[in-house]
ModelCIF file with pLDDT and N, C-alpha, C, O atoms, coordinates in Angstrom:
data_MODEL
#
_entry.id   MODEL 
#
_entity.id                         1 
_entity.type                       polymer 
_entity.pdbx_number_of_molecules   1 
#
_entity_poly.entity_id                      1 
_entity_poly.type                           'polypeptide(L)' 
_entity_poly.nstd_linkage                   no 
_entity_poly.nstd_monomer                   no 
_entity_poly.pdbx_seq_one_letter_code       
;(UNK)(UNK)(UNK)(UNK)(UNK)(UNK)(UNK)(UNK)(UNK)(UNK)(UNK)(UNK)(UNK)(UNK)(UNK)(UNK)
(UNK)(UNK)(UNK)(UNK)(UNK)(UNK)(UNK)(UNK)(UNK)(UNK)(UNK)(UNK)(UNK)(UNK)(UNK)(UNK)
(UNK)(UNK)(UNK)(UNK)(UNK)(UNK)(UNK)(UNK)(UNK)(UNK)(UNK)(UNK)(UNK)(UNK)
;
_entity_poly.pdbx_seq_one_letter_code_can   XXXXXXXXXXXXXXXXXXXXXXXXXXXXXXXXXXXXXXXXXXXXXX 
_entity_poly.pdbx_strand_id                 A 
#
loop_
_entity_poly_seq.entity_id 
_entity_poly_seq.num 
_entity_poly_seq.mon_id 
_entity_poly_seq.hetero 
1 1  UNK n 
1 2  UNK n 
1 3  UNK n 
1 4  UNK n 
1 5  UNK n 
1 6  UNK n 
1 7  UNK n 
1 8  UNK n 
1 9  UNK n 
1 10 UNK n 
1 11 UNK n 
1 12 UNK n 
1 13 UNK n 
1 14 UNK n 
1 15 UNK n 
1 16 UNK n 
1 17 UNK n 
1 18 UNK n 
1 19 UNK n 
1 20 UNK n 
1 21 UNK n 
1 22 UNK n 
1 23 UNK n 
1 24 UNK n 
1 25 UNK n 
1 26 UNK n 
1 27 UNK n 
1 28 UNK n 
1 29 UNK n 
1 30 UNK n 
1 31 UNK n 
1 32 UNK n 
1 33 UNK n 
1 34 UNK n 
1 35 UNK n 
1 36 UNK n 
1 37 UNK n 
1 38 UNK n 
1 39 UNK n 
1 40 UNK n 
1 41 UNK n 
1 42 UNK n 
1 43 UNK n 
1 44 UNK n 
1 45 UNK n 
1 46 UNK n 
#
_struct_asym.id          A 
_struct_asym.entity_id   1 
#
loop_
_ma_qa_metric.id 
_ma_qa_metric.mode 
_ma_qa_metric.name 
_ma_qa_metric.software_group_id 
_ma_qa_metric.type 
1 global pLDDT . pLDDT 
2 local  pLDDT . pLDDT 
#
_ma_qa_metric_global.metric_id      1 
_ma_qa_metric_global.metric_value   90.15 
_ma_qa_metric_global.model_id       1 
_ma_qa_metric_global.ordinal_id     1 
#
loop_
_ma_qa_metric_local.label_asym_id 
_ma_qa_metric_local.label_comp_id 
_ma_qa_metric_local.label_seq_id 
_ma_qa_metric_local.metric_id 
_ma_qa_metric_local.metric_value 
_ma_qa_metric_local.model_id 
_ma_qa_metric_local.ordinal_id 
A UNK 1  2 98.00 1 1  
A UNK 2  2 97.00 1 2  
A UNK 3  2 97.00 1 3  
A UNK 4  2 98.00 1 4  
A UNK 5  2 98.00 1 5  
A UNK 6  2 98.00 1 6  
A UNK 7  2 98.00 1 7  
A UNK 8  2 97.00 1 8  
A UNK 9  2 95.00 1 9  
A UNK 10 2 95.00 1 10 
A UNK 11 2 96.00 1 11 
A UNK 12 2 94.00 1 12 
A UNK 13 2 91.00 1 13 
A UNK 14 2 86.00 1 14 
A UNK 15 2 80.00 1 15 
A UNK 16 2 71.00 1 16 
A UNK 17 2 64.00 1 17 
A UNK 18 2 59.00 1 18 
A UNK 19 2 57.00 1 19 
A UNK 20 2 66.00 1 20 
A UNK 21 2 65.00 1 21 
A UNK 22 2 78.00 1 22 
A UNK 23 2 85.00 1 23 
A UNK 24 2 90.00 1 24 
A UNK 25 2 92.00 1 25 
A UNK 26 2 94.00 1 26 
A UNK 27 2 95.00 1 27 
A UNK 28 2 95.00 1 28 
A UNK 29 2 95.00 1 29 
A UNK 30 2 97.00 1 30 
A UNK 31 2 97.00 1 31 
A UNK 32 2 96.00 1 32 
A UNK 33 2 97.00 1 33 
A UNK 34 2 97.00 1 34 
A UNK 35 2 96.00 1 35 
A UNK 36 2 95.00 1 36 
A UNK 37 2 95.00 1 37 
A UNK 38 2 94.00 1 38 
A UNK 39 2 89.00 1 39 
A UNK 40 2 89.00 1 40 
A UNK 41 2 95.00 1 41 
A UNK 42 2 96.00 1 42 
A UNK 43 2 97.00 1 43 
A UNK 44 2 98.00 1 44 
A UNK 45 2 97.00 1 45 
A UNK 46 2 98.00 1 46 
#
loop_
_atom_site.group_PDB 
_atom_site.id 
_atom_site.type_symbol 
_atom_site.label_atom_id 
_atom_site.label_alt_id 
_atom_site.label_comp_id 
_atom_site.label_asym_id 
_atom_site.label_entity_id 
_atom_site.label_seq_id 
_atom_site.pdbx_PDB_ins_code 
_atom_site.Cartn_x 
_atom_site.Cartn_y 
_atom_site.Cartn_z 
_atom_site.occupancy 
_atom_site.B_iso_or_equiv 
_atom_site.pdbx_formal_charge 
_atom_site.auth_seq_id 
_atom_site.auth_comp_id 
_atom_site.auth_asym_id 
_atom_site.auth_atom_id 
_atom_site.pdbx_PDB_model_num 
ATOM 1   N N  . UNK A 1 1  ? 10.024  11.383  9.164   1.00 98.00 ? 1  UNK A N  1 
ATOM 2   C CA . UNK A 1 1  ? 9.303   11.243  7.902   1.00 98.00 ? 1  UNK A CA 1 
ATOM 3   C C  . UNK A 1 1  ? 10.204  11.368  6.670   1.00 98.00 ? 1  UNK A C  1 
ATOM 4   O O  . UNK A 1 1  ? 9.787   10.833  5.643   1.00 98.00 ? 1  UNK A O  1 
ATOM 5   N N  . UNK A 1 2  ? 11.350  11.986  6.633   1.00 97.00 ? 2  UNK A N  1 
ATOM 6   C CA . UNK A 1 2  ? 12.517  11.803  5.459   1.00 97.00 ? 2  UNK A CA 1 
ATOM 7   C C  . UNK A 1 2  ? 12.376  10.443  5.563   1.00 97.00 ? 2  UNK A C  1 
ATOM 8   O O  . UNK A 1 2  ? 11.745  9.946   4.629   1.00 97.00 ? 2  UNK A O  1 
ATOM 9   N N  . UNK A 1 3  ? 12.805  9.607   6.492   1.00 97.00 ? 3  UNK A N  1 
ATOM 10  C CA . UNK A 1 3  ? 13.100  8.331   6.272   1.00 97.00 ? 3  UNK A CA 1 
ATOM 11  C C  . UNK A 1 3  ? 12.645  7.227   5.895   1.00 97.00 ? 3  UNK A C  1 
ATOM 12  O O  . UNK A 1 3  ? 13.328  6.238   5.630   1.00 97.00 ? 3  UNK A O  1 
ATOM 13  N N  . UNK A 1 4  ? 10.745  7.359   5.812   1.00 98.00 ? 4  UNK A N  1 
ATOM 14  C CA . UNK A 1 4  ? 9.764   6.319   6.136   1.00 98.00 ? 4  UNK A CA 1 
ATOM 15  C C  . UNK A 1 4  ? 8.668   6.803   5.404   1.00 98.00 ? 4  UNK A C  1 
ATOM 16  O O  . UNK A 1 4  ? 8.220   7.926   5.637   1.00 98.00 ? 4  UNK A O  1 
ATOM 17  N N  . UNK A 1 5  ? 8.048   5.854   4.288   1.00 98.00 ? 5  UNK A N  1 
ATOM 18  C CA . UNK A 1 5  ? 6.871   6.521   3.432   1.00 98.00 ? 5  UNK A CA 1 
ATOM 19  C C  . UNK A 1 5  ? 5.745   5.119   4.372   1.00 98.00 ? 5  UNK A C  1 
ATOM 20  O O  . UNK A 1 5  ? 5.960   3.949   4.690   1.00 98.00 ? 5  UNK A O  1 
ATOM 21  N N  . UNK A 1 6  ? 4.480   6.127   4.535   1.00 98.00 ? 6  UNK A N  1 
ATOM 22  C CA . UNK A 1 6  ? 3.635   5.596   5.182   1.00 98.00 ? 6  UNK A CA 1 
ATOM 23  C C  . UNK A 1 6  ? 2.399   5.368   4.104   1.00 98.00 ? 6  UNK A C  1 
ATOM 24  O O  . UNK A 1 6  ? 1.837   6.389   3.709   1.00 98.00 ? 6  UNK A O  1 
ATOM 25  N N  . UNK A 1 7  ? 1.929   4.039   3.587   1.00 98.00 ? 7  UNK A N  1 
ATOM 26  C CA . UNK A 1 7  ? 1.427   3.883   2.982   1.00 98.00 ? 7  UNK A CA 1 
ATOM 27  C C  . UNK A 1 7  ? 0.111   2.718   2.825   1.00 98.00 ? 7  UNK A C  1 
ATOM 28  O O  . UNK A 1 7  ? 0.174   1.938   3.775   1.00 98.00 ? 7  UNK A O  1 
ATOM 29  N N  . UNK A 1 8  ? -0.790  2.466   2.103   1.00 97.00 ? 8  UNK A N  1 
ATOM 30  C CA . UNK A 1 8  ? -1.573  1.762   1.878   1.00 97.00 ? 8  UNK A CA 1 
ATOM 31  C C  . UNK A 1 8  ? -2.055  0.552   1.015   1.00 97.00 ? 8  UNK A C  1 
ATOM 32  O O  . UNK A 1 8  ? -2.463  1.057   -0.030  1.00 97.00 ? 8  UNK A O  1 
ATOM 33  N N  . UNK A 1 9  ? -2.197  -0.748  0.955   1.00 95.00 ? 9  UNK A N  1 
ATOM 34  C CA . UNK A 1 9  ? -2.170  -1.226  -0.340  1.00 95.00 ? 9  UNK A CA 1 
ATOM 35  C C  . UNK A 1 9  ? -3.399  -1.234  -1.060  1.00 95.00 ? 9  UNK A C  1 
ATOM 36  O O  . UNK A 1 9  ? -3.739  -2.179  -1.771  1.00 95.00 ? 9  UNK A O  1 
ATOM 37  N N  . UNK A 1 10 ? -4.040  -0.253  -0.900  1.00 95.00 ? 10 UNK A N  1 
ATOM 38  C CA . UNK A 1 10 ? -5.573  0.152   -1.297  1.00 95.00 ? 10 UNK A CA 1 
ATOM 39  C C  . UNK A 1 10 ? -5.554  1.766   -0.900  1.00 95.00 ? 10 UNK A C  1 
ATOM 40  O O  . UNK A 1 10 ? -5.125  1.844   0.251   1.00 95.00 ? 10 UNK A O  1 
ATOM 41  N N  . UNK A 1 11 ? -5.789  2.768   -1.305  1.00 96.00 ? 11 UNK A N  1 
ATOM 42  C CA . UNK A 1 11 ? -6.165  4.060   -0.820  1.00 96.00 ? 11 UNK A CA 1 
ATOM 43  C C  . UNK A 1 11 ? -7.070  4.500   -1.017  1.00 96.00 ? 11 UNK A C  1 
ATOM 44  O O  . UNK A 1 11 ? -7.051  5.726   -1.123  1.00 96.00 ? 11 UNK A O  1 
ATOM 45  N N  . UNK A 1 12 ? -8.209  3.882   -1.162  1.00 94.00 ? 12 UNK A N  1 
ATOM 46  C CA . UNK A 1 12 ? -9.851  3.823   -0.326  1.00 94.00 ? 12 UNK A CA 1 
ATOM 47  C C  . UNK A 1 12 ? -10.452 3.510   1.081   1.00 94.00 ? 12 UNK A C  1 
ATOM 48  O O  . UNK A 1 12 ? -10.071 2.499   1.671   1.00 94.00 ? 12 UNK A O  1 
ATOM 49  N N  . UNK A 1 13 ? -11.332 4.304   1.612   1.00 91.00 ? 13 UNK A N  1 
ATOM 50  C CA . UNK A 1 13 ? -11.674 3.081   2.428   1.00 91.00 ? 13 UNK A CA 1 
ATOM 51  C C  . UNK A 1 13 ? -12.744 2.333   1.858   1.00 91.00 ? 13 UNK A C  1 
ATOM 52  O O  . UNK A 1 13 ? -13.347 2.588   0.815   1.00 91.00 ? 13 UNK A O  1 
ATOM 53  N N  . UNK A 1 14 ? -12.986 1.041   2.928   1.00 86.00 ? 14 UNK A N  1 
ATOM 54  C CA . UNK A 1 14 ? -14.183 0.582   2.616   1.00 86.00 ? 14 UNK A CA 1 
ATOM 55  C C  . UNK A 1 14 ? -14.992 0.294   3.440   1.00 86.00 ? 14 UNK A C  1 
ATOM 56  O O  . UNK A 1 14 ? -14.363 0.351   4.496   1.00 86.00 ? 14 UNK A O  1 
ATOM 57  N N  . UNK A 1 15 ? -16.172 -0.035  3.695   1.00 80.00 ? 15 UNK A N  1 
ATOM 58  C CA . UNK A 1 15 ? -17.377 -0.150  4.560   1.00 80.00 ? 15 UNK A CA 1 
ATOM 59  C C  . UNK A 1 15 ? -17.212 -1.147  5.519   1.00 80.00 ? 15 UNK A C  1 
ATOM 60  O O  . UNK A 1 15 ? -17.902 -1.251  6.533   1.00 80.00 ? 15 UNK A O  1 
ATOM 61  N N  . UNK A 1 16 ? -16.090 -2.042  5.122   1.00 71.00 ? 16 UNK A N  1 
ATOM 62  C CA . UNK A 1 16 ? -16.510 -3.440  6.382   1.00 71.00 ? 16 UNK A CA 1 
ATOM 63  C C  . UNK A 1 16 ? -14.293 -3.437  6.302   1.00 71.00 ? 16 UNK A C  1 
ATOM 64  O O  . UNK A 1 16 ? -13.697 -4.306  5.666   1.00 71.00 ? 16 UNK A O  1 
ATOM 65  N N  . UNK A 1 17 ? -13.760 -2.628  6.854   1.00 64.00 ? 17 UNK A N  1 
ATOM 66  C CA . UNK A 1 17 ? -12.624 -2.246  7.279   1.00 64.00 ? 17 UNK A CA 1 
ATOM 67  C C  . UNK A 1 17 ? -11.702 -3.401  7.715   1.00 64.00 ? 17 UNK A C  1 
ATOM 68  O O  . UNK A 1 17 ? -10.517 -3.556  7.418   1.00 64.00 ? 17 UNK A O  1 
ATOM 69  N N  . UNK A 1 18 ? -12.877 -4.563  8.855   1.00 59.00 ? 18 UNK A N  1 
ATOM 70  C CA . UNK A 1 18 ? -12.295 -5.301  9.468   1.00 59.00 ? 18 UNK A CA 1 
ATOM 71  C C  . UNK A 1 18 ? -12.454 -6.823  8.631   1.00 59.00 ? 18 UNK A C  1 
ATOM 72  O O  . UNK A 1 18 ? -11.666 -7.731  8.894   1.00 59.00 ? 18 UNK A O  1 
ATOM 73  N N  . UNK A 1 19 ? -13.402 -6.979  7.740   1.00 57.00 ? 19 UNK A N  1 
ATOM 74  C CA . UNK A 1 19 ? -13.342 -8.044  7.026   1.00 57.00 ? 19 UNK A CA 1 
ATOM 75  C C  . UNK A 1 19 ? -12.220 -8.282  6.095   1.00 57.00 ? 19 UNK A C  1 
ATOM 76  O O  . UNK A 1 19 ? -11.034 -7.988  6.242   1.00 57.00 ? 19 UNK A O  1 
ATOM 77  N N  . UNK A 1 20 ? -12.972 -9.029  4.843   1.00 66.00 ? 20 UNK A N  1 
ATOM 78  C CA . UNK A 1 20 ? -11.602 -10.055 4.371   1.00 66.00 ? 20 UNK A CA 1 
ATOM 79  C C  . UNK A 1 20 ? -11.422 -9.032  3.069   1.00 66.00 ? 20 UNK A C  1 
ATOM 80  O O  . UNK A 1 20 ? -10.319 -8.983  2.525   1.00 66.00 ? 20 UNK A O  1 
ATOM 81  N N  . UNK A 1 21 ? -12.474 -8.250  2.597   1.00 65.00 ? 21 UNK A N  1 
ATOM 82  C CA . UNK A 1 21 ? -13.049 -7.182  1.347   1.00 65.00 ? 21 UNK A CA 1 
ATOM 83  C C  . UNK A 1 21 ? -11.579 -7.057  0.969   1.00 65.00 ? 21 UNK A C  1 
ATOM 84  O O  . UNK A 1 21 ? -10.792 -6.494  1.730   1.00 65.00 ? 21 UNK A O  1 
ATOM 85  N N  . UNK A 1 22 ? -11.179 -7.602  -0.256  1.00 78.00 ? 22 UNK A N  1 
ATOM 86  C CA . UNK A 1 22 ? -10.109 -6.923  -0.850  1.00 78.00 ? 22 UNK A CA 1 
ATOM 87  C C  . UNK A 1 22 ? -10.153 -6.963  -2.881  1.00 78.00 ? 22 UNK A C  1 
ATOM 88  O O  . UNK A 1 22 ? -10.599 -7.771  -3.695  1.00 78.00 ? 22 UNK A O  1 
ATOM 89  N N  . UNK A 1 23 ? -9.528  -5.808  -2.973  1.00 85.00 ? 23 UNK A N  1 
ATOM 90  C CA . UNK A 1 23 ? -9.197  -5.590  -4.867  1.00 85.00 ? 23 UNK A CA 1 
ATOM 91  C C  . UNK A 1 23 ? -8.062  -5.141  -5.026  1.00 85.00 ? 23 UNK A C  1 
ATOM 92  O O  . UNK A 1 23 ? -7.561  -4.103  -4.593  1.00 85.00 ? 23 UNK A O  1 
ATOM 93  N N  . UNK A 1 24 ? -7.518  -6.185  -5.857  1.00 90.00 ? 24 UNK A N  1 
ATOM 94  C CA . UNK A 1 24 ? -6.463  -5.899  -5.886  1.00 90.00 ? 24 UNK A CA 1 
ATOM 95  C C  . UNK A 1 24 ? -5.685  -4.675  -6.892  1.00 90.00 ? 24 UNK A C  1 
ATOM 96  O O  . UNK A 1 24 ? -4.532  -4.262  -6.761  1.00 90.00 ? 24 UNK A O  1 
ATOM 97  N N  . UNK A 1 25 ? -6.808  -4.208  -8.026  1.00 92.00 ? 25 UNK A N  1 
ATOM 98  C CA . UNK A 1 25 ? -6.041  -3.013  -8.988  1.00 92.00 ? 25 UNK A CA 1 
ATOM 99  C C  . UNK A 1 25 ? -5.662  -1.965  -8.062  1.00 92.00 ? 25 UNK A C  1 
ATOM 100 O O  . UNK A 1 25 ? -4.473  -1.894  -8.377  1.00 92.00 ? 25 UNK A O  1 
ATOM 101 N N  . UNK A 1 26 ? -5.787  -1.225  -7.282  1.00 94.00 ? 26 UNK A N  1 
ATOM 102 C CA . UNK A 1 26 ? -5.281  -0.084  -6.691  1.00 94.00 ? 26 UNK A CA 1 
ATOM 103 C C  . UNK A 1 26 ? -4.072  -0.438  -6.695  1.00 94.00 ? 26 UNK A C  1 
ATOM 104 O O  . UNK A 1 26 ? -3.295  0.266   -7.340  1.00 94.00 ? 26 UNK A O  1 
ATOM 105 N N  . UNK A 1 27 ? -3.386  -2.003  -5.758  1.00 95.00 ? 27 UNK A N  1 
ATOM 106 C CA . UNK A 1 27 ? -2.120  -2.448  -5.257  1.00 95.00 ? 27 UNK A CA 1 
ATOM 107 C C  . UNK A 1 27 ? -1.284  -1.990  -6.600  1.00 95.00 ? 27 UNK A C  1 
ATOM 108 O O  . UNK A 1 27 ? -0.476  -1.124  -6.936  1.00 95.00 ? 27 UNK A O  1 
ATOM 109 N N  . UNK A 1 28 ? -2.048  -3.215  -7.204  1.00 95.00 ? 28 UNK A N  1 
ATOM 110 C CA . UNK A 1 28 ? -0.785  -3.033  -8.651  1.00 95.00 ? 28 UNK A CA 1 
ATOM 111 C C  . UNK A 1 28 ? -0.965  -1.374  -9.534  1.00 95.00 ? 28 UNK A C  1 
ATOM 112 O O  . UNK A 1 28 ? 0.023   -0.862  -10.061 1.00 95.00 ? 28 UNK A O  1 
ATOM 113 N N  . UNK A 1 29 ? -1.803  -0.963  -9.560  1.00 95.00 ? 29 UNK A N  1 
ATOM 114 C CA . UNK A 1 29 ? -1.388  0.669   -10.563 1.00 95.00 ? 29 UNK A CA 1 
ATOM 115 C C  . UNK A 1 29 ? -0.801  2.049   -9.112  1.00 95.00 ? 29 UNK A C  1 
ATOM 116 O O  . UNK A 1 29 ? -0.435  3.198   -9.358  1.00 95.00 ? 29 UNK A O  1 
ATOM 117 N N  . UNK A 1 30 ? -0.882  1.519   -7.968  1.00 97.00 ? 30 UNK A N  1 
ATOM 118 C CA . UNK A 1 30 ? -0.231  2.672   -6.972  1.00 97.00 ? 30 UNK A CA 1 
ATOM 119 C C  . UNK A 1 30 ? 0.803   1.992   -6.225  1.00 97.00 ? 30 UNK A C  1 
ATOM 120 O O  . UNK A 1 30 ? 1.895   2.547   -6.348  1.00 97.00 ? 30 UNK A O  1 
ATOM 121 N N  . UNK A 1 31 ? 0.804   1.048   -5.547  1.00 97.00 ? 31 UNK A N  1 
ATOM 122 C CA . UNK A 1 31 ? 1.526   0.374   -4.670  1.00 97.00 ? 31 UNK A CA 1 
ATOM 123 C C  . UNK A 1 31 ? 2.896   -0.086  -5.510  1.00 97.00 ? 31 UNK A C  1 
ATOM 124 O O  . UNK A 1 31 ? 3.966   0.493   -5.319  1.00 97.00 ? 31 UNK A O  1 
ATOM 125 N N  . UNK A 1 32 ? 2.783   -0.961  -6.264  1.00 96.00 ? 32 UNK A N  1 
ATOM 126 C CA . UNK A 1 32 ? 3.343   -1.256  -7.136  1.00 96.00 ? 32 UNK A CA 1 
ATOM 127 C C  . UNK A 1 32 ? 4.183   -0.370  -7.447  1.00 96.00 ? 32 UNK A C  1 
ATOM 128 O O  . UNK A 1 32 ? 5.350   -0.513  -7.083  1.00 96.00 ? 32 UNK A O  1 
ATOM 129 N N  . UNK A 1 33 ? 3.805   0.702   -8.159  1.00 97.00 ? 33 UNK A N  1 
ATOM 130 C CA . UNK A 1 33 ? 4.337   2.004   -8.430  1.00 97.00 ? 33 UNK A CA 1 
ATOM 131 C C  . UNK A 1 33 ? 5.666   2.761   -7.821  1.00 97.00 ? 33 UNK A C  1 
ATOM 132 O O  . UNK A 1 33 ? 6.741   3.190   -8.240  1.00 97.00 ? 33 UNK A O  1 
ATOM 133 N N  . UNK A 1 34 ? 4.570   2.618   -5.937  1.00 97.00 ? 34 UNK A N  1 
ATOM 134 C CA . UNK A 1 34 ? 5.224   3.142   -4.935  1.00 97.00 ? 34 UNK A CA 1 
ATOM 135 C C  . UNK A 1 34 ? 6.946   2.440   -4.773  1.00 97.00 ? 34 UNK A C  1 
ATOM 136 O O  . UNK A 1 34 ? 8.052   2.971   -4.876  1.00 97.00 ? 34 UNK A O  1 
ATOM 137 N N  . UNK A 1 35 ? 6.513   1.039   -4.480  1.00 96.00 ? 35 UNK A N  1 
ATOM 138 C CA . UNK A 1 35 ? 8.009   0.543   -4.068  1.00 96.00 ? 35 UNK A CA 1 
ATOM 139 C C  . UNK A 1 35 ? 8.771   0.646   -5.419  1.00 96.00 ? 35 UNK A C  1 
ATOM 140 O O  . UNK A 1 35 ? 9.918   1.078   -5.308  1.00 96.00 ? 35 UNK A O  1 
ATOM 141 N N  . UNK A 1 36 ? 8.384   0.357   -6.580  1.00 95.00 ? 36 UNK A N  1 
ATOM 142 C CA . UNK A 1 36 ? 9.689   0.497   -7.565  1.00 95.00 ? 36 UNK A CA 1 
ATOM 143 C C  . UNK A 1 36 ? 10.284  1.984   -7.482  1.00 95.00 ? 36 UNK A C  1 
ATOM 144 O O  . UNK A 1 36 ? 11.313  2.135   -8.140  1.00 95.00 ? 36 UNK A O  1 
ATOM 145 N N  . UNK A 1 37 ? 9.820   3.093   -6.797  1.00 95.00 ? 37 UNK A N  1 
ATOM 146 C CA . UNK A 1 37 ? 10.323  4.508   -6.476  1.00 95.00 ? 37 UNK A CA 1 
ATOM 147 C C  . UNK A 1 37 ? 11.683  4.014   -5.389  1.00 95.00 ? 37 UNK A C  1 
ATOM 148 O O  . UNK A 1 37 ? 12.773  4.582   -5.449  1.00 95.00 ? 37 UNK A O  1 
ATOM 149 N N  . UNK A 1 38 ? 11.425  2.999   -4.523  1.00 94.00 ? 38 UNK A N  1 
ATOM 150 C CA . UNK A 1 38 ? 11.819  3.167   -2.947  1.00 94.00 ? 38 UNK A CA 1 
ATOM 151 C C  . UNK A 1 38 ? 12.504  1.634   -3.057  1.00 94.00 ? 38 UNK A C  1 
ATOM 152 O O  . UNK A 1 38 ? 12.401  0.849   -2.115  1.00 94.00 ? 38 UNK A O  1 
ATOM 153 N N  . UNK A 1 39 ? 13.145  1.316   -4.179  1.00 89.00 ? 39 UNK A N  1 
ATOM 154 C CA . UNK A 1 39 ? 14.059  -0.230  -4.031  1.00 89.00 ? 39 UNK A CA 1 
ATOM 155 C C  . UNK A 1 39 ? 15.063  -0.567  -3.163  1.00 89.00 ? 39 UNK A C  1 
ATOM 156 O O  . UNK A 1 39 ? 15.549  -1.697  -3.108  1.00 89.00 ? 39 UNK A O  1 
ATOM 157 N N  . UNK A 1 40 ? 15.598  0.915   -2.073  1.00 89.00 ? 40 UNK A N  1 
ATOM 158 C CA . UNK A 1 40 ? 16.490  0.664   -0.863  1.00 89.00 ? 40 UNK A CA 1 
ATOM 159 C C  . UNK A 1 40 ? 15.673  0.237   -0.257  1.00 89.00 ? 40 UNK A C  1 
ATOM 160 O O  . UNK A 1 40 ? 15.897  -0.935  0.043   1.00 89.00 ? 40 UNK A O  1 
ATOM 161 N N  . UNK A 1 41 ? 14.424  0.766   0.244   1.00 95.00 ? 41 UNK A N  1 
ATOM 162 C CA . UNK A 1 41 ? 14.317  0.688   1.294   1.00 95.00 ? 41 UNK A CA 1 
ATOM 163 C C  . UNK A 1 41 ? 13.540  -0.823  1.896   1.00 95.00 ? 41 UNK A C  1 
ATOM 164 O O  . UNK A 1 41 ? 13.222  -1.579  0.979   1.00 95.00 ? 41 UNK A O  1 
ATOM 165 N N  . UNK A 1 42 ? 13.270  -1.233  3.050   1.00 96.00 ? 42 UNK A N  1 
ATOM 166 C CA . UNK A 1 42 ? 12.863  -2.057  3.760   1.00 96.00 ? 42 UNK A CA 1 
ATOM 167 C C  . UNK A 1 42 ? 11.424  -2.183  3.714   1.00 96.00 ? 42 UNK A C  1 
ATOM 168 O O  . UNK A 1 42 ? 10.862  -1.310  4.376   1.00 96.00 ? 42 UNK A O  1 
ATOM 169 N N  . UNK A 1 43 ? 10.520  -3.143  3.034   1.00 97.00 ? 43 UNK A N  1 
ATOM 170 C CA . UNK A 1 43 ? 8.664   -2.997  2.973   1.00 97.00 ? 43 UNK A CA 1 
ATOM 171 C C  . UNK A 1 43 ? 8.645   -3.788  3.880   1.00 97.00 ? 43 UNK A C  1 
ATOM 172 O O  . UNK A 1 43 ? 9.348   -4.799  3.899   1.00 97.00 ? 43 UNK A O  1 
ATOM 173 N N  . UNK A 1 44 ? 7.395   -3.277  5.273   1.00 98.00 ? 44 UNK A N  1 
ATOM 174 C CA . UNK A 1 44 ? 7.063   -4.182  6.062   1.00 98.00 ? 44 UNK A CA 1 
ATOM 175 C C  . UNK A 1 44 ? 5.482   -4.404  5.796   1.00 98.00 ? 44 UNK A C  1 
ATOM 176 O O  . UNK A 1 44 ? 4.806   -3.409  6.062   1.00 98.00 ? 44 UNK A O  1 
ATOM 177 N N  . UNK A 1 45 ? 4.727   -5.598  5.291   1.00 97.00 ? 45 UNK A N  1 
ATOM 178 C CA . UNK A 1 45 ? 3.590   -5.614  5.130   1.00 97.00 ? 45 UNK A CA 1 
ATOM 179 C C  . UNK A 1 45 ? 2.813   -5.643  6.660   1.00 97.00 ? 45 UNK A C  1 
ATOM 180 O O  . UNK A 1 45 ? 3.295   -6.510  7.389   1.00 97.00 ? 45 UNK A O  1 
ATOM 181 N N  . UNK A 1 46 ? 1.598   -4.779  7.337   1.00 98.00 ? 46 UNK A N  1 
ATOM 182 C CA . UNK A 1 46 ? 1.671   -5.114  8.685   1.00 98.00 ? 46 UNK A CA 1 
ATOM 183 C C  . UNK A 1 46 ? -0.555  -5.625  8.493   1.00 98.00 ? 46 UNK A C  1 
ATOM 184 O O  . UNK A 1 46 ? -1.181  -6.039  9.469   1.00 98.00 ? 46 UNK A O  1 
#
């Protein structure tokens, strides 16, 4: 865990998990956020 930030591009859940349901402000005011902290490292979107 030093090595590897485990993260979300939403940090809500939502009701239908497996559908297409997406918003994108969380990404850009947290996510966003996140990687300009972490510009070494490697983002794998999964």
């Amino acid at each position: 865990l030093r090595h590897v930030w485990l993260t979300e591009g939403r940090l809500c859940s939502i009701d239908n998990e497996i559908g297409s349901q997406r918003d994108h402000r969380c990404a850009q005011r947290y996510l966003r956020a996140q990687l300009e902290m972490l510009p070494n490292a490697t983002v794998v979107a999964f």
